[in-house]
Protein backbone atom coordinates (compact mmCIF):
# COMPACT_ATOMS: atom_id res chain seq x y z
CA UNK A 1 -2.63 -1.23 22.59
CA UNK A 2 -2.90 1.95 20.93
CA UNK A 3 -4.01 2.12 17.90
CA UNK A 4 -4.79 4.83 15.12
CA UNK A 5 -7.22 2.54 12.15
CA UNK A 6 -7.88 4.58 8.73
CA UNK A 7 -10.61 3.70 6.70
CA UNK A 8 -10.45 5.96 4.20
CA UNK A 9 -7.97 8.04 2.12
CA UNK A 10 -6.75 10.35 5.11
CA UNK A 11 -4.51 13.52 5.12
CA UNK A 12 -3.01 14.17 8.65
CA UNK A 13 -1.11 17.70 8.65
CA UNK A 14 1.03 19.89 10.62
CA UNK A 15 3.83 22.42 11.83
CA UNK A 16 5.19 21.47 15.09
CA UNK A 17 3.24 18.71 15.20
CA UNK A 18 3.21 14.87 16.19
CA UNK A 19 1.99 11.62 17.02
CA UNK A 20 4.00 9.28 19.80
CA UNK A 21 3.48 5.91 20.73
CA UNK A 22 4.97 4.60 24.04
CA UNK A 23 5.02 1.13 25.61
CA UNK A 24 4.65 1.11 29.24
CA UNK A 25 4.30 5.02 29.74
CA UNK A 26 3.98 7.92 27.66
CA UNK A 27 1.54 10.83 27.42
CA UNK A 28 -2.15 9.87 27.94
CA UNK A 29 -2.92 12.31 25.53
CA UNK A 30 -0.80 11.29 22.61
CA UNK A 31 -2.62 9.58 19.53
CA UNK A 32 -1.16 6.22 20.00
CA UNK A 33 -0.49 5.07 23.59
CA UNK A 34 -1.07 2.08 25.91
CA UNK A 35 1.01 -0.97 27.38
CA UNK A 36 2.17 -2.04 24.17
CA UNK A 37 3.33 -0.84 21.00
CA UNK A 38 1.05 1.64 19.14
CA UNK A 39 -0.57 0.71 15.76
CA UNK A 40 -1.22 2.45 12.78
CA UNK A 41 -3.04 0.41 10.30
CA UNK A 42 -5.48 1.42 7.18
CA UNK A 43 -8.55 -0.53 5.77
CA UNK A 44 -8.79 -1.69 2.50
CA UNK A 45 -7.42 0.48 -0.29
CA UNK A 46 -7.28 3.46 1.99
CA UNK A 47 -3.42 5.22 2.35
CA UNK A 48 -2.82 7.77 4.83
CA UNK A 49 -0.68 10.70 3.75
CA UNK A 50 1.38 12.31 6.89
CA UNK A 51 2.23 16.26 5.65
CA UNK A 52 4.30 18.92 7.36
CA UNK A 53 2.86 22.57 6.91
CA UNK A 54 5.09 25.13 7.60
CA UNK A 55 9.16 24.42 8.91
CA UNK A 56 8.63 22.37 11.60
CA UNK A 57 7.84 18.78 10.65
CA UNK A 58 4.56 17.39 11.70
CA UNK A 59 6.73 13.97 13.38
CA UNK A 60 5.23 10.51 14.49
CA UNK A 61 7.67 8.31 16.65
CA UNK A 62 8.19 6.12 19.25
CA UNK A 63 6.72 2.68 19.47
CA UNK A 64 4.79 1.98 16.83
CA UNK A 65 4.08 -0.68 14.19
CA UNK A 66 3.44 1.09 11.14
CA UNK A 67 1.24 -1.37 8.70
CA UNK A 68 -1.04 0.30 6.82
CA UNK A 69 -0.21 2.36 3.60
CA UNK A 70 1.30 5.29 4.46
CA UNK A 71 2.90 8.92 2.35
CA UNK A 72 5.19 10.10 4.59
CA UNK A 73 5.71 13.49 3.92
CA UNK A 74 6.81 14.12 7.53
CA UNK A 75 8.93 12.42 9.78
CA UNK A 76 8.65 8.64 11.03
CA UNK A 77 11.11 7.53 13.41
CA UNK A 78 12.56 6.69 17.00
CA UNK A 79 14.05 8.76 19.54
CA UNK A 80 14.95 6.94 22.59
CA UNK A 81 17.71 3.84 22.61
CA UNK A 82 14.28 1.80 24.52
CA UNK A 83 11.72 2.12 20.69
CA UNK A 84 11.45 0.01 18.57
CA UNK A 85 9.29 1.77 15.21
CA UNK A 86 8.21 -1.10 12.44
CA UNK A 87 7.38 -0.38 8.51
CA UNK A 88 5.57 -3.79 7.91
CA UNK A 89 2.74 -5.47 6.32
CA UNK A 90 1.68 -2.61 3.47
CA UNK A 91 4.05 -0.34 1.11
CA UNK A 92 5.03 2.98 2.39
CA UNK A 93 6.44 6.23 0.17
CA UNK A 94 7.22 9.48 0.41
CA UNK A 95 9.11 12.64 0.66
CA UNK A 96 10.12 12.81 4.26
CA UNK A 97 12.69 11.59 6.73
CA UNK A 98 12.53 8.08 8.08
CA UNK A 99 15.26 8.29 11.24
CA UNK A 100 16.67 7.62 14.23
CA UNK A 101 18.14 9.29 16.81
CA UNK A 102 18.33 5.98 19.21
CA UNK A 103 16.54 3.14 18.91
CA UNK A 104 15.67 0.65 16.07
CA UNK A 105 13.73 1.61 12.86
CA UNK A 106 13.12 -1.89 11.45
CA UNK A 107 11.54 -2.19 7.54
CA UNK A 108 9.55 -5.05 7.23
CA UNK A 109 7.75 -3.44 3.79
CA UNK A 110 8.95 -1.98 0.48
CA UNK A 111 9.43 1.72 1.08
CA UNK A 112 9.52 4.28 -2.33
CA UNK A 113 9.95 7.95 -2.64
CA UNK A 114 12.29 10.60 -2.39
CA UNK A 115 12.44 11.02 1.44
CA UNK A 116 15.43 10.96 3.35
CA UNK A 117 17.25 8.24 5.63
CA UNK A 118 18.81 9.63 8.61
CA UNK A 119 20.61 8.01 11.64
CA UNK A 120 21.98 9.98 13.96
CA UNK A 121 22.74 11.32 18.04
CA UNK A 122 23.68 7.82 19.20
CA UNK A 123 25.71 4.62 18.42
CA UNK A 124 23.04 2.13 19.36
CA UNK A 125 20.82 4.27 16.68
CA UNK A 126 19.94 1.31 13.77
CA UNK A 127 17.50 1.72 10.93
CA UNK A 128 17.23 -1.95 9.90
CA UNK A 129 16.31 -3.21 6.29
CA UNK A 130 14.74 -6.13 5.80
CA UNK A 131 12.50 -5.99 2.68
CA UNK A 132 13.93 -5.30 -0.45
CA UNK A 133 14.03 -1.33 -1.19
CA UNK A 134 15.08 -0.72 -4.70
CA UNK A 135 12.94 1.76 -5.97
CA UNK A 136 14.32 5.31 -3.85
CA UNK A 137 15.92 8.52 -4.79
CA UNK A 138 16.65 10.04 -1.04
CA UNK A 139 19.81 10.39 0.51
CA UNK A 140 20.71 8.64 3.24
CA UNK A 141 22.90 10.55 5.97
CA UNK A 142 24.76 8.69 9.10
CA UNK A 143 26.54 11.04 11.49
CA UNK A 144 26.41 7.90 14.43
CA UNK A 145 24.80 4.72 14.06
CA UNK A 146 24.23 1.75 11.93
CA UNK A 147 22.83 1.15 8.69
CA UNK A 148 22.29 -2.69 8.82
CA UNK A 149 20.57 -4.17 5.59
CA UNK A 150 19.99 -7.44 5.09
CA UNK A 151 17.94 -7.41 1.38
CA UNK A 152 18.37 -5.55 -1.38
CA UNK A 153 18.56 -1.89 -0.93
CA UNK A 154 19.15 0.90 -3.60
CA UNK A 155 18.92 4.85 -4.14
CA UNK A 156 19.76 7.11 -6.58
CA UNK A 157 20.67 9.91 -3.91
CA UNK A 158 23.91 9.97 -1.91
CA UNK A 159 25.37 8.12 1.05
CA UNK A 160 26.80 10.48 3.48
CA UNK A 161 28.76 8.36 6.21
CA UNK A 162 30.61 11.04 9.21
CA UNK A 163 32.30 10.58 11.93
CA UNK A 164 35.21 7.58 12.72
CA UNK A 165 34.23 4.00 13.21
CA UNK A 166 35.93 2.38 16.85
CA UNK A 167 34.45 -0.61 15.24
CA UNK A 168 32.90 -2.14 18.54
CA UNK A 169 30.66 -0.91 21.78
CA UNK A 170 29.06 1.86 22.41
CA UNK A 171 31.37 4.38 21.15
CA UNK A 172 31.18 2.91 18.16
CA UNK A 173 30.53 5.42 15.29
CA UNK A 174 28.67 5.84 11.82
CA UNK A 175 28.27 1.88 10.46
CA UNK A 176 27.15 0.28 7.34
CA UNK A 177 26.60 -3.08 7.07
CA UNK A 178 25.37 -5.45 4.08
CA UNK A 179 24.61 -8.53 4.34
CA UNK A 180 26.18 -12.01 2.07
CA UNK A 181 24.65 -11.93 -0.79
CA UNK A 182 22.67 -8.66 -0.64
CA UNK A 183 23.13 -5.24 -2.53
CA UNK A 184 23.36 -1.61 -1.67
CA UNK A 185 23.55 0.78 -3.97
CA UNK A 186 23.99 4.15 -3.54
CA UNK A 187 24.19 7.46 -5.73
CA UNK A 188 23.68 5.31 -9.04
CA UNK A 189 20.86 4.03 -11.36
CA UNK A 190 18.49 1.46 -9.79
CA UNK A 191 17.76 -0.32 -12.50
């Protein structure tokens, strides 16, 4: 397994930048590779802050479980329909994007901050929430995919849901589904 371990407080920064972790394959030279999932995990009270100098976002995606504490001021996310990308075990926050263009972005840990939720580029693209998120102010944006929460989710920014929904298969468009007795809130007061 890859893995990228932080023992102290850690700023990672950027422009054009990134990090990719890839099961079974990859880049040998990437940060996180190997025959399983990468793993980024920090020590103690150390938090590792992700920043983007310059336009183009520094970006870490792929297959990774993301555990430690992490700022993301970049971009975390999947790209292919085959990753699988994991916020679990510590908080995360920021002012970035947390996407995906294909593939499953699962949250397994309270996330906070202003960054953005995107899901986009294909059907099968899911960011999945299953720890409660109520403390956000980014928008979240779906142009083709599915928003699936199952806890409680909130944000003061806006939902922006495009395209049609053909309600089943792989043409399926933008999706968002809560689950029984769970709350999203969108564009409101989380309070």
């Amino acid at each position: 397994m890859g893995e990228l371990r932080i023992a102290a407080n850690l700023t990672i920064s950027g422009d054009k930048a990134y990090m990719y972790g890839a099961r079974n394959g990859g880049y040998p030279n990437s940060c996180v590779w190997g025959p399983n999932p990468g793993l980024i995990t920090t020590v103690g009270l150390a938090q590792a802050t992700f920043q983007t100098d310059g336009d183009d976002p520094f970006e870490v995606y792929g297959d990774i479980d993301v555990q430690g504490k992490v700022v993301n001021n970049a971009r975390f996310g999947v790209q292919k329909p085959e990753n699988v990308m994991k916020l679990s075990t510590n908080p995360k926050s920021g002012s970035g994007v947390w996407f995906s263009k294909g593939g499953l972005l699962e949250v397994d840990a309270e996330v906070s901050g202003s960054a953005t939720w995107s899901i986009s580029d294909d059907a099968d693209a899911v960011i999945s929430i299953k720890a409660d998120c109520t403390a956000l102010t980014g928008d979240v944006d779906i142009s083709k995919g599915l928003l699936q929460i199952d806890a409680n989710f909130c944000t003061t920014g806006d939902l922006t849901v495009e395209g049609v929904n053909n309600h089943l298969g792989s043409d399926a468009g933008s999706r968002v589904w809560v689950a029984r007795e769970k709350s999203a809130s969108f564009g409101g007061s989380c309070e």
